[in-house]
Protein backbone atom coordinates (compact mmCIF):
# COMPACT_ATOMS: atom_id res chain seq x y z
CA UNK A 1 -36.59 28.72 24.75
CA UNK A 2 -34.43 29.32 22.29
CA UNK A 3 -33.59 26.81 19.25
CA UNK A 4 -29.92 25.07 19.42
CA UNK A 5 -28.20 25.99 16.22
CA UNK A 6 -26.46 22.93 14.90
CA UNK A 7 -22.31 23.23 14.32
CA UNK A 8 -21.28 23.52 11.23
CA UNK A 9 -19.19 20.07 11.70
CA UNK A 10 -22.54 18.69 11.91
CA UNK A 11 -24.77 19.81 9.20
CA UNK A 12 -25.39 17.06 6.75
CA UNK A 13 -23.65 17.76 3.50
CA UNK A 14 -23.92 16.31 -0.14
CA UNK A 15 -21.91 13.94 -0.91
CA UNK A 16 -19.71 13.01 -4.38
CA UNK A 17 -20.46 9.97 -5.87
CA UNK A 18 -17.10 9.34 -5.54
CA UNK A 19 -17.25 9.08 -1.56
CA UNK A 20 -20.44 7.60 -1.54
CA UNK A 21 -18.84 4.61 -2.68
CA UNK A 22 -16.41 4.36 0.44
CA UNK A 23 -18.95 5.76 3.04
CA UNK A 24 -22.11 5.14 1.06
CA UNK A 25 -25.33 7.42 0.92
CA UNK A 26 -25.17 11.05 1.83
CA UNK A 27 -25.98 13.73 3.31
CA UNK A 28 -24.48 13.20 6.68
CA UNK A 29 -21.85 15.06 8.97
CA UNK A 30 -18.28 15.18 8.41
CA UNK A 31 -18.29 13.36 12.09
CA UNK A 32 -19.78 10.45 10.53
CA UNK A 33 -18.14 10.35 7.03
CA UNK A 34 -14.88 10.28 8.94
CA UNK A 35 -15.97 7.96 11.07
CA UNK A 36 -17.49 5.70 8.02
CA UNK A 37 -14.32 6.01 6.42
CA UNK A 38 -11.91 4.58 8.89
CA UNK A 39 -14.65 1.72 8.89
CA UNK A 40 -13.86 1.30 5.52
CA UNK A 41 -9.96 1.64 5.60
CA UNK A 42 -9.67 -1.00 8.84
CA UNK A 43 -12.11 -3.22 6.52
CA UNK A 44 -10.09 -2.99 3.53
CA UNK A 45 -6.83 -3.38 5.80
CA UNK A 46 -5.50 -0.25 4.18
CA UNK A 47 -2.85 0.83 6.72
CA UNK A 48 0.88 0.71 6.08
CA UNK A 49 1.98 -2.16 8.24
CA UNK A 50 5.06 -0.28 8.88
CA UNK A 51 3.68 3.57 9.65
CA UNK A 52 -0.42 3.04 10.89
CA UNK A 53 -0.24 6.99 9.78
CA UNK A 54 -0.03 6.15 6.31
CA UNK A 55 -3.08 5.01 3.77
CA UNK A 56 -2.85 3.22 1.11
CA UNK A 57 -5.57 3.75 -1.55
CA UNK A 58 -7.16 0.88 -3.27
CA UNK A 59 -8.87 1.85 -6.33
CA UNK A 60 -12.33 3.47 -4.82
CA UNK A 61 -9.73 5.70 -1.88
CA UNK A 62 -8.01 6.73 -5.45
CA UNK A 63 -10.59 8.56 -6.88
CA UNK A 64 -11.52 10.35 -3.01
CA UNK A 65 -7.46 10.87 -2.72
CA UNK A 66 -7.24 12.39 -6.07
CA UNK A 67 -4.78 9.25 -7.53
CA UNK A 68 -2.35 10.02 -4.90
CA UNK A 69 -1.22 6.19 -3.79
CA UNK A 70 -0.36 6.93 0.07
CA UNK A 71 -1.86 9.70 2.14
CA UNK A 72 -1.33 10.41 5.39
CA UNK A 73 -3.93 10.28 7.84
CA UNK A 74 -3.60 13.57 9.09
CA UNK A 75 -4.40 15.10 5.30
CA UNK A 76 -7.69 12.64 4.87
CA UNK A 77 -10.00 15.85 5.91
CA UNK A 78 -8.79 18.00 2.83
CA UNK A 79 -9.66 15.34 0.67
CA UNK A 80 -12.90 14.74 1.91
CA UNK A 81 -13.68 18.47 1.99
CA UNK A 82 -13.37 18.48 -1.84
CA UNK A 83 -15.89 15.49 -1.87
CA UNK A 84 -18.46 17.41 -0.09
CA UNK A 85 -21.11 20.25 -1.02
């Protein structure tokens, strides 16, 4: 029987020590650092009250969001993907 081949969505990857401080240790899927991540924001209370959409950073998102203050949730995955190796 053939060997399932794993997606690439869910091949561990190395993590920055930048998002290992949101999400903590790496390697894991992107599935999971997402998932670890909206842990973190809904922890943190992090969403606009106004617009759920919207993110604000504290001072760890910062350094994942590249400084940018508010980011909206739809552009959280092109962050991450420059966290992740």
């Amino acid at each position: 029987m053939a060997e399932k081949k794993v997606s690439a969505f869910m091949q561990p990857k190395k993590l920055s020590p930048e998002l290992e401080a949101v999400v903590g240790k790496g390697p894991m899927p992107r599935s999971e650092i997402v998932s670890k991540l909206w842990v973190y924001i809904k922890a943190n209370n992090l969403q606009d009250a106004k617009d759920k959409r919207e993110i604000v950073a504290d001072e760890k998102l910062l350094k994942v969001f590249g400084g940018t203050k508010k980011v909206n949730m739809m552009k959280i995955a092109g962050f991450i993907s420059k966290h992740i190796s």
